[in-house]
PDB file of N, CA and C in Angstrom:
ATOM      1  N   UNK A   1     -12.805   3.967  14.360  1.00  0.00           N
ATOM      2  CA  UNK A   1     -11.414   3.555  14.453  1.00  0.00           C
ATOM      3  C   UNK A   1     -10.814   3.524  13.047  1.00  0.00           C
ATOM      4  N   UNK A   2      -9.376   4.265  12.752  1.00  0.00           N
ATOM      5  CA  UNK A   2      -9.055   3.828  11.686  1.00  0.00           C
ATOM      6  C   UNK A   2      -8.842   2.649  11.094  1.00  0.00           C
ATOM      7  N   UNK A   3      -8.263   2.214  10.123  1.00  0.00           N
ATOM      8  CA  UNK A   3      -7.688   1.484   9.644  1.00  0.00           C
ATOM      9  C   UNK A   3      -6.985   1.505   7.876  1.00  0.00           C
ATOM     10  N   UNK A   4      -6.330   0.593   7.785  1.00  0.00           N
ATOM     11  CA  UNK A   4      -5.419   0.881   6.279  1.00  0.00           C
ATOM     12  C   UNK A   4      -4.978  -0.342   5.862  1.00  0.00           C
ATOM     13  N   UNK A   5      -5.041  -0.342   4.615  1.00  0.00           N
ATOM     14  CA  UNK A   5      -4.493  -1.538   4.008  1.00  0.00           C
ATOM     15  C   UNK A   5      -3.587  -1.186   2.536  1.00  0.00           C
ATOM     16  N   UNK A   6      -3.017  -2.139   3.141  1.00  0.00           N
ATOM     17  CA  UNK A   6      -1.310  -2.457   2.622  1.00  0.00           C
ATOM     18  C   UNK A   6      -1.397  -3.223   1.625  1.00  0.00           C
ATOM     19  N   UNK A   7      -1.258  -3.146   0.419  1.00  0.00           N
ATOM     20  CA  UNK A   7      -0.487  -4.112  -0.538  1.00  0.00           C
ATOM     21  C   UNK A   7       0.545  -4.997  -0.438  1.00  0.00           C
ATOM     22  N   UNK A   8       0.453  -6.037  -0.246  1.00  0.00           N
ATOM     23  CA  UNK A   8       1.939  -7.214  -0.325  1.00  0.00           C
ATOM     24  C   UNK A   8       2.198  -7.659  -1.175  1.00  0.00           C
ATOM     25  N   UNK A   9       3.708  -8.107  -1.056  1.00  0.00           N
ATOM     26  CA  UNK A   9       3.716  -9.130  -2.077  1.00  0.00           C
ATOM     27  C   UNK A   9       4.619 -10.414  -1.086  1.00  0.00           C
ATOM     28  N   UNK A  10       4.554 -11.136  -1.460  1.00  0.00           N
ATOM     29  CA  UNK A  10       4.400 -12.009   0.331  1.00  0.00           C
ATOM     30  C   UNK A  10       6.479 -13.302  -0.707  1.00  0.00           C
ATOM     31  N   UNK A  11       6.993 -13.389   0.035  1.00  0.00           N
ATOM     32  CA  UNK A  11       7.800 -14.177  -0.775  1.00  0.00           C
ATOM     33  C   UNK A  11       8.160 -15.535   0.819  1.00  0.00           C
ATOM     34  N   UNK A  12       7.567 -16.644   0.483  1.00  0.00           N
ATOM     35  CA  UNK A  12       8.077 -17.326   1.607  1.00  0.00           C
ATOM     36  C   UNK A  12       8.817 -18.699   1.246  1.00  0.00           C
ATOM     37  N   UNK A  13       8.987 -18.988   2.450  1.00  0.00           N
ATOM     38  CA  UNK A  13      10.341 -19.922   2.207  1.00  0.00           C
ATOM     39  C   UNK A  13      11.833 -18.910   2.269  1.00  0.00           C
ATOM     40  N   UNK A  14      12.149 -17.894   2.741  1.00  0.00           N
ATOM     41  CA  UNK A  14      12.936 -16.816   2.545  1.00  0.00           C
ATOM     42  C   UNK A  14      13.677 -17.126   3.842  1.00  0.00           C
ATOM     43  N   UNK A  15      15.526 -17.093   3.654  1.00  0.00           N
ATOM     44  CA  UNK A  15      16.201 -17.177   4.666  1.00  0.00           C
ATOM     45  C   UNK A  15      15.894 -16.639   5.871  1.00  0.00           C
ATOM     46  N   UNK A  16      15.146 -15.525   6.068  1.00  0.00           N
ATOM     47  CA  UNK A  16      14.730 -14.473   6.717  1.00  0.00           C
ATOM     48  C   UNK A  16      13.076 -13.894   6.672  1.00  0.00           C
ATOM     49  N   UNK A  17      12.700 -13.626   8.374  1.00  0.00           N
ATOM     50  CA  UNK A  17      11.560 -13.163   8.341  1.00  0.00           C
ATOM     51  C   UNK A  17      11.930 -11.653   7.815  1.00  0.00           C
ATOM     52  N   UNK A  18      11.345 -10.599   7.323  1.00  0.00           N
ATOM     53  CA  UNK A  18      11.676  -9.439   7.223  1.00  0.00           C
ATOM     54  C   UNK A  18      10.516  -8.733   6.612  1.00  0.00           C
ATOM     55  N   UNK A  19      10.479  -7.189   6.845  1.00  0.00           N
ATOM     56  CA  UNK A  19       9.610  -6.232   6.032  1.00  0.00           C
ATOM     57  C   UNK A  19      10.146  -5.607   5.073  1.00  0.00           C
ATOM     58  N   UNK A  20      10.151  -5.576   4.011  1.00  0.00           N
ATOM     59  CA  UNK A  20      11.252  -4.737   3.045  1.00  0.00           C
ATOM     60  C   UNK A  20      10.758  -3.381   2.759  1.00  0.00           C
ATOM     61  N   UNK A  21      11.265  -2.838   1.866  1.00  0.00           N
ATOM     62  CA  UNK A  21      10.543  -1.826   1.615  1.00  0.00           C
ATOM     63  C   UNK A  21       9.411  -2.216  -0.066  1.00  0.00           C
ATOM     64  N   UNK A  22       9.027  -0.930  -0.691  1.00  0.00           N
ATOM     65  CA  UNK A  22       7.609  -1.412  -1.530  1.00  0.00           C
ATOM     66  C   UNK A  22       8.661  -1.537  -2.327  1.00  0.00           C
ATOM     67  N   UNK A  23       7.923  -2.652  -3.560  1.00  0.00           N
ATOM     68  CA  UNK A  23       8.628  -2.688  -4.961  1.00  0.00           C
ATOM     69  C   UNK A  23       8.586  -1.447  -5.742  1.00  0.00           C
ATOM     70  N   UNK A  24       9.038  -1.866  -6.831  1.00  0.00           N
ATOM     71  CA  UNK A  24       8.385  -0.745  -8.424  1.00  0.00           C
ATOM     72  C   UNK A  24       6.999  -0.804  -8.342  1.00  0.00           C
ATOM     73  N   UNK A  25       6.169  -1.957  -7.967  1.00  0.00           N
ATOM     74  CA  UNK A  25       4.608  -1.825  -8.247  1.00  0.00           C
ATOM     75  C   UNK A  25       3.945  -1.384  -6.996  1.00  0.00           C
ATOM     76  N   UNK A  26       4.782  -0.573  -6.152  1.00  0.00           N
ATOM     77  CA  UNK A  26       3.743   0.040  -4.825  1.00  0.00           C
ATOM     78  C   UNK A  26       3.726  -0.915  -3.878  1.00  0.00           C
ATOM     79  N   UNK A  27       3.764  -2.180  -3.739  1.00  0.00           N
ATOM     80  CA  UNK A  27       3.323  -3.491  -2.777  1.00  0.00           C
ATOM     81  C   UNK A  27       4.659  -3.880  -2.198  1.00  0.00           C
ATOM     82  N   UNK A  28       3.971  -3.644  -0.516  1.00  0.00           N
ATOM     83  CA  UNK A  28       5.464  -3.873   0.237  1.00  0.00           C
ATOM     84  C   UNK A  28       5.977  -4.902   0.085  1.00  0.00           C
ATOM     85  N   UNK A  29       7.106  -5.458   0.360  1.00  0.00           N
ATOM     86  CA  UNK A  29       7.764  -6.700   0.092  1.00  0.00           C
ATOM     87  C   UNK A  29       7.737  -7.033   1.923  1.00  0.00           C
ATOM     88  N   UNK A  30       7.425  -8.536   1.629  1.00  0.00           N
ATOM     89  CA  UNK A  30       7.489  -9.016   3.316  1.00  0.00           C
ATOM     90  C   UNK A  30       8.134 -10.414   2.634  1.00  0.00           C
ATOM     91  N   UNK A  31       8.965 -10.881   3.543  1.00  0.00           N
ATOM     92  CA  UNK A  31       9.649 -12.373   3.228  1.00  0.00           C
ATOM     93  C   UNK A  31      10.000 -12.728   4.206  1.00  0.00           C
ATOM     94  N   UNK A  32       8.823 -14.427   4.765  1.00  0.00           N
ATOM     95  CA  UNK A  32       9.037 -14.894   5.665  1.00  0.00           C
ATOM     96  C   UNK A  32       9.730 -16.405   5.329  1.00  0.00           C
ATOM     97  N   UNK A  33      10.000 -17.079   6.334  1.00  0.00           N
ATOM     98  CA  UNK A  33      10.589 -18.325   6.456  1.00  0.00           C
ATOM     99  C   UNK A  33       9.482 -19.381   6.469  1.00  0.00           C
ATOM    100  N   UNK A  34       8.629 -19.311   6.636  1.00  0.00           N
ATOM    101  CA  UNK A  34       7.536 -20.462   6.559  1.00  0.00           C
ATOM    102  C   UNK A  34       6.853 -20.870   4.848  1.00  0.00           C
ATOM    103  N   UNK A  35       7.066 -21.833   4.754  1.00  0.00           N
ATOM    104  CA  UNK A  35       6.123 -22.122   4.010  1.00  0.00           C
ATOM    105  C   UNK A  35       4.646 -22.226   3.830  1.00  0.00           C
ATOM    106  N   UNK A  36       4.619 -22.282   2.525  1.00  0.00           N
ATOM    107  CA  UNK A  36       3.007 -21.748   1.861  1.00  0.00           C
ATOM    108  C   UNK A  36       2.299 -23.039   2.000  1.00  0.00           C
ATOM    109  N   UNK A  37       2.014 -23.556   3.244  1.00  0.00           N
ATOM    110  CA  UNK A  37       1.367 -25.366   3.441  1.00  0.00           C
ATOM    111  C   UNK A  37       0.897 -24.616   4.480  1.00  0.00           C
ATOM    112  N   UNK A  38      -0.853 -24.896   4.879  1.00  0.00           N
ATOM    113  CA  UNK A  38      -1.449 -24.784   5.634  1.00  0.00           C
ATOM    114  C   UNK A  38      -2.026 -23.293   6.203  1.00  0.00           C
ATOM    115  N   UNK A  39      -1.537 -22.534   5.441  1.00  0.00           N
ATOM    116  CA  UNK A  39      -1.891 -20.924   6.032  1.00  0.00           C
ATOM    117  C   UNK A  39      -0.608 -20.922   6.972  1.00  0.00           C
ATOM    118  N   UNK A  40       0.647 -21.605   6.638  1.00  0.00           N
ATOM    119  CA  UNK A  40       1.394 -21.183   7.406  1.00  0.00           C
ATOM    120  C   UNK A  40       2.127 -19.854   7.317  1.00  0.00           C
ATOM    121  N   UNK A  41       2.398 -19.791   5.848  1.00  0.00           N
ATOM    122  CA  UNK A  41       3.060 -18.676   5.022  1.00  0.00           C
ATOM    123  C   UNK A  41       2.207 -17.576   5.514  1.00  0.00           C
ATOM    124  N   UNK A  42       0.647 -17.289   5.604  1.00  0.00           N
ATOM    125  CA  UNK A  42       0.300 -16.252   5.878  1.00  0.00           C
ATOM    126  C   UNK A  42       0.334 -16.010   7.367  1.00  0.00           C
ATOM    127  N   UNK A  43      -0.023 -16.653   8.749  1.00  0.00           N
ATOM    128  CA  UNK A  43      -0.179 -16.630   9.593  1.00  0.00           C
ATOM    129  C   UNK A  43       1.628 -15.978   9.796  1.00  0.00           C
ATOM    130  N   UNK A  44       2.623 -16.599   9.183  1.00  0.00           N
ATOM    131  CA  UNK A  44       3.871 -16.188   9.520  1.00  0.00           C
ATOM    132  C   UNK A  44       3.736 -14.177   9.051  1.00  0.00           C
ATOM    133  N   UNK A  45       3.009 -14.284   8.064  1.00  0.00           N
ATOM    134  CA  UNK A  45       3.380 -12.570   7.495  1.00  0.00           C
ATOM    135  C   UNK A  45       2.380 -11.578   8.368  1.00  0.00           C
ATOM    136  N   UNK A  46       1.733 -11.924   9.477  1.00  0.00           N
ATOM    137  CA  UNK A  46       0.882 -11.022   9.855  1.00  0.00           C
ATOM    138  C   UNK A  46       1.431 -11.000  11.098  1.00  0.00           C
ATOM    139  N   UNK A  47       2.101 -12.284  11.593  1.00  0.00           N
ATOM    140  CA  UNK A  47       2.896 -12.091  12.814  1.00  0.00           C
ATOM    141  C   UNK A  47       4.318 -11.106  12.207  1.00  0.00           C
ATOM    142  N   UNK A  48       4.658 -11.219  11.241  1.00  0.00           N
ATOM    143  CA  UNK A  48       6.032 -10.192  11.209  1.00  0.00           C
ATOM    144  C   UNK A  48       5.277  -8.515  11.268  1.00  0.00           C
ATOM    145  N   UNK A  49       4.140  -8.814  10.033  1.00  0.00           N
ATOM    146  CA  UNK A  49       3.849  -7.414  10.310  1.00  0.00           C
ATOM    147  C   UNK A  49       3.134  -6.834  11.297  1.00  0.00           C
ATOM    148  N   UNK A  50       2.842  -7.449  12.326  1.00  0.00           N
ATOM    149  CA  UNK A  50       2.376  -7.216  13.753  1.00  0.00           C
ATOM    150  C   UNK A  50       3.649  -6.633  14.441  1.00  0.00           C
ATOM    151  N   UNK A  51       4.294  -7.489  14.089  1.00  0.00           N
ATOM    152  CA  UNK A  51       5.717  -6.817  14.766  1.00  0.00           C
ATOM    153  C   UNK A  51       6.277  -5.564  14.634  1.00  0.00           C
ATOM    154  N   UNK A  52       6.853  -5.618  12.792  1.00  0.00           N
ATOM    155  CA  UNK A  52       6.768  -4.402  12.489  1.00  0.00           C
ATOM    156  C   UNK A  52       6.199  -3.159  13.060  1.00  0.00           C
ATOM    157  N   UNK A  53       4.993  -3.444  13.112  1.00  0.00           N
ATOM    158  CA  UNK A  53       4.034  -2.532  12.868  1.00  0.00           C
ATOM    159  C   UNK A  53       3.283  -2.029  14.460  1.00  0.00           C
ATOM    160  N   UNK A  54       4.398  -2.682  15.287  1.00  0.00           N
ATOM    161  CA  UNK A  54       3.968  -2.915  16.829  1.00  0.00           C
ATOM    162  C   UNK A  54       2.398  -2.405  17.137  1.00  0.00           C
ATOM    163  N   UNK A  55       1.531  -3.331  16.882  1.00  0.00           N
ATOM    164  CA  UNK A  55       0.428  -3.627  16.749  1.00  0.00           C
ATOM    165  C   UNK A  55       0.391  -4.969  17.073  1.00  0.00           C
ATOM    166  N   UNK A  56      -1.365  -5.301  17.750  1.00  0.00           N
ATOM    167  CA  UNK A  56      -1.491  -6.702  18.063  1.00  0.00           C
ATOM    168  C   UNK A  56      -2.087  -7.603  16.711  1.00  0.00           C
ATOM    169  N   UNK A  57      -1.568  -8.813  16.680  1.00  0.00           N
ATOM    170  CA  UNK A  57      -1.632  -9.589  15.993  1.00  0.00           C
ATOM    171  C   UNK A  57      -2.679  -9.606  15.110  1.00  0.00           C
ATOM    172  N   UNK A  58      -4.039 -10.040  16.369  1.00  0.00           N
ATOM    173  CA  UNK A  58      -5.618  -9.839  16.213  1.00  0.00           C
ATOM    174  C   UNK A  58      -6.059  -8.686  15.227  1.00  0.00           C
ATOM    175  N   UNK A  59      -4.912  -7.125  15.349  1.00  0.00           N
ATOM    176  CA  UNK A  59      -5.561  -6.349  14.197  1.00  0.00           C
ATOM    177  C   UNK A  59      -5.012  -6.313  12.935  1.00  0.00           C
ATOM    178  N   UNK A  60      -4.787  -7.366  12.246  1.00  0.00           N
ATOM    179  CA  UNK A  60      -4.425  -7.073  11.114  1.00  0.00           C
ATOM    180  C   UNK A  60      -5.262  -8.297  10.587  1.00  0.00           C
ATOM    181  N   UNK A  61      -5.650  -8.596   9.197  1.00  0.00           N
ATOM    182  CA  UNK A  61      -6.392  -9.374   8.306  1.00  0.00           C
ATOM    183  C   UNK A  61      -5.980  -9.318   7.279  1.00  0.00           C
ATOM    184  N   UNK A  62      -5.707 -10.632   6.405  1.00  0.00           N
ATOM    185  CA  UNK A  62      -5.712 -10.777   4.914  1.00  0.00           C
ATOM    186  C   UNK A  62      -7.458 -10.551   4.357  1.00  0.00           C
ATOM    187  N   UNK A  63      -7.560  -9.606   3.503  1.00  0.00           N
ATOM    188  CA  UNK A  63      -8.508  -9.064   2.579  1.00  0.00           C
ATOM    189  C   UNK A  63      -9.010  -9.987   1.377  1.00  0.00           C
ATOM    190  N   UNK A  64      -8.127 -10.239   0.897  1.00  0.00           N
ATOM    191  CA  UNK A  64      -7.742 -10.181  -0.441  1.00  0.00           C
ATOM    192  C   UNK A  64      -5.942 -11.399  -0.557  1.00  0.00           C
ATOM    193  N   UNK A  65      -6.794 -12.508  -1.004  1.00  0.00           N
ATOM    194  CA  UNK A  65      -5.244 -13.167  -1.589  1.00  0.00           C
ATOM    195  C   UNK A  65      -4.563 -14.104  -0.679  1.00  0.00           C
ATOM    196  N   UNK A  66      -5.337 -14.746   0.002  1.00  0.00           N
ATOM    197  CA  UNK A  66      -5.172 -15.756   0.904  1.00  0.00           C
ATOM    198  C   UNK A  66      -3.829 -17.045   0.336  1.00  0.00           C
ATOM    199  N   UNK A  67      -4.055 -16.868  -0.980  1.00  0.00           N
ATOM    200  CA  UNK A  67      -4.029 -18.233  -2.012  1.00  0.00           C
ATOM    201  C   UNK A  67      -2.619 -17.756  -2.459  1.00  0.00           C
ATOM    202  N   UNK A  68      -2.422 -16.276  -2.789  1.00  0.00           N
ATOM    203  CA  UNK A  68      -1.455 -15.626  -3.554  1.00  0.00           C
ATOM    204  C   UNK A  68      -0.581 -14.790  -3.086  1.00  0.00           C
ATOM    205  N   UNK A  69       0.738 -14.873  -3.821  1.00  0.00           N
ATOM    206  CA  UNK A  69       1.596 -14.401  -3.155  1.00  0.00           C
ATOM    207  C   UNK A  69       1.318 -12.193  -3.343  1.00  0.00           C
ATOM    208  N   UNK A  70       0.535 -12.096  -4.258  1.00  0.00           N
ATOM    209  CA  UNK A  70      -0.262 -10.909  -3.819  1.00  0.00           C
ATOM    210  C   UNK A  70      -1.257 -10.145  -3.051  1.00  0.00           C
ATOM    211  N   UNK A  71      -1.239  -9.883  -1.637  1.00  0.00           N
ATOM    212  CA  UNK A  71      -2.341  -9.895  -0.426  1.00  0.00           C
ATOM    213  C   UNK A  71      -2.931  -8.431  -0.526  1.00  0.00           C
ATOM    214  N   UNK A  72      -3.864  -8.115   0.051  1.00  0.00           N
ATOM    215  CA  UNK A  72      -4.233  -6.459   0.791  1.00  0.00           C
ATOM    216  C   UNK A  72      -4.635  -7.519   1.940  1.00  0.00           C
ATOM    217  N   UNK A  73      -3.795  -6.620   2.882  1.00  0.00           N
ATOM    218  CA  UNK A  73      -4.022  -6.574   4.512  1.00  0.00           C
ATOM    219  C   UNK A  73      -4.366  -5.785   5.063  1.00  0.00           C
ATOM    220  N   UNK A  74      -5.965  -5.900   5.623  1.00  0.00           N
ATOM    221  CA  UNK A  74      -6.267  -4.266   6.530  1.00  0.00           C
ATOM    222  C   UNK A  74      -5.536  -4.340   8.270  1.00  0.00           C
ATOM    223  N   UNK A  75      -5.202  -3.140   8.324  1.00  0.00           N
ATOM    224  CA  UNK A  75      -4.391  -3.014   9.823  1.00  0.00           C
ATOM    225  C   UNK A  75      -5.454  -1.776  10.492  1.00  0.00           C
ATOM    226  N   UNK A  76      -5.582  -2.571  11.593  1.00  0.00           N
ATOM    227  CA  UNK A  76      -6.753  -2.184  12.413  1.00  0.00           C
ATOM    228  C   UNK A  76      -6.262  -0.797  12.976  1.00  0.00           C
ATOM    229  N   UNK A  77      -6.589   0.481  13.261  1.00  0.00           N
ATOM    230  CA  UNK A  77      -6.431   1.149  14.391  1.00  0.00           C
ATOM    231  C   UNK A  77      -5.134   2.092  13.644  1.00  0.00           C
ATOM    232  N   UNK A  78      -4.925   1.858  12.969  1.00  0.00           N
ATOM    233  CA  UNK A  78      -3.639   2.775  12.114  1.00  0.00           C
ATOM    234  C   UNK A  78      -3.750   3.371  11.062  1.00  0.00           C
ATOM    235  N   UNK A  79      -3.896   4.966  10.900  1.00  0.00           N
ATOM    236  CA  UNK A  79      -3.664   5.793   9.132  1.00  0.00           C
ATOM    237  C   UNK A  79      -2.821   5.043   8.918  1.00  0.00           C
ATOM    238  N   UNK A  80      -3.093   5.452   7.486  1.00  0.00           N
ATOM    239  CA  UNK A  80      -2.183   5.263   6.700  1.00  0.00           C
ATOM    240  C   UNK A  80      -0.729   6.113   6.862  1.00  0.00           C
ATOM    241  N   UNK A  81      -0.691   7.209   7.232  1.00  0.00           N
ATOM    242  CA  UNK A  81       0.706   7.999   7.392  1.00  0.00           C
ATOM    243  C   UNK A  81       1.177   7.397   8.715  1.00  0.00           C
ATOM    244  N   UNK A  82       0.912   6.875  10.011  1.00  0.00           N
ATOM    245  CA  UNK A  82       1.027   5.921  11.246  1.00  0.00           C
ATOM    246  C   UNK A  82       1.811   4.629  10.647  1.00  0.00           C
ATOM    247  N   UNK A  83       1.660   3.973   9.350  1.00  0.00           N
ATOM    248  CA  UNK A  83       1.669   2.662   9.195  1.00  0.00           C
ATOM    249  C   UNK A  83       2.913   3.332   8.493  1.00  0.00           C
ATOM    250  N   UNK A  84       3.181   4.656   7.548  1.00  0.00           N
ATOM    251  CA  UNK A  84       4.717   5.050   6.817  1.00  0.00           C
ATOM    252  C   UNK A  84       5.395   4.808   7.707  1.00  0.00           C
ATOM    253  N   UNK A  85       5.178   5.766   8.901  1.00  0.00           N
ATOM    254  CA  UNK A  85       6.066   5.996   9.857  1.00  0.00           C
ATOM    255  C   UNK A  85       6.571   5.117  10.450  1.00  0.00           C
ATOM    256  N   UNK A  86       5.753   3.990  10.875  1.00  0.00           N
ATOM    257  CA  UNK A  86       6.277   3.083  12.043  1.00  0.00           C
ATOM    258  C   UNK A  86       7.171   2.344  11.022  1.00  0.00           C
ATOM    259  N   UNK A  87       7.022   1.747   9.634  1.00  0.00           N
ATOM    260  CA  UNK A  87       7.745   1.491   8.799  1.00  0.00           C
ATOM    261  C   UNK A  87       9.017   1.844   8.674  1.00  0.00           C
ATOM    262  N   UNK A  88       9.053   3.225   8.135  1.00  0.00           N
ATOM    263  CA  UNK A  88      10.254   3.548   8.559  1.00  0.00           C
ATOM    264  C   UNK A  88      11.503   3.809   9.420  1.00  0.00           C
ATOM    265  N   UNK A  89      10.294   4.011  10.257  1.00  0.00           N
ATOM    266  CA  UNK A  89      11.476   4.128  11.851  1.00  0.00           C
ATOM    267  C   UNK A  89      11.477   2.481  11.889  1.00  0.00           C
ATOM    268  N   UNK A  90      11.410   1.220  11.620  1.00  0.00           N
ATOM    269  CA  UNK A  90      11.576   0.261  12.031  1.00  0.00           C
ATOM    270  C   UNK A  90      13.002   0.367  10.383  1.00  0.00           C
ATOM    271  N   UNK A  91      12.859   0.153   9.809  1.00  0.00           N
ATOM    272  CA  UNK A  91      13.976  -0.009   8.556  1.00  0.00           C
ATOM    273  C   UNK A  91      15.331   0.947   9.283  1.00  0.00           C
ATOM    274  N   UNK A  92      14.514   2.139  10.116  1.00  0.00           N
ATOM    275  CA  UNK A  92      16.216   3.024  10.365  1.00  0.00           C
ATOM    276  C   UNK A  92      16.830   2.249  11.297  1.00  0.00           C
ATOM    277  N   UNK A  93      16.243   1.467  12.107  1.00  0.00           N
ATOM    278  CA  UNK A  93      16.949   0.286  13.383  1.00  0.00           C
ATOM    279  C   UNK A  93      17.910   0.186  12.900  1.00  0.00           C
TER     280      UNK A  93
END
């Protein structure tokens, strides 16, 4: 089964759940509304990018960076060119 992982950069407390697009440094921008108390901040960014990424919840994982607002998230079952795409066609909405 494939899989791919994503660079974040995670910004929470943010008026808005959202997927942005990548910065200057390659790492997508995700900015959710939850705060960083309890694994809430992350549990909130894997449910957006589940969404995004219309994929189930269960396949995606923080790697790397639990603590920091810099993550790698592997996404279960998706290339990497699968994970551009659905990206983008979700930003053209």
């Amino acid at each position: 089964m494939p899989s791919t992982r994503l660079e974040i950069r995670l910004t929470p407390r943010a008026g808005v759940d959202l997927v942005g697009p990548a910065g200057p440094d390659g790492a997508l921008r995700v900015r959710v509304r939850a705060a960083p108390v309890d694994g809430a901040a992350n549990e909130a960014l894997l449910r957006v990018l589940a969404d995004a990424l219309d994929v189930p919840r269960t396949g995606l994982r923080i790697v790397t960076g639990a603590q920091a607002r810099r993550k790698l998230v592997e996404v279960e079952g998706l290339t990497p060119e699968e994970v551009q795409a659905r990206l983008a066609r979700r930003r053209g909405q």
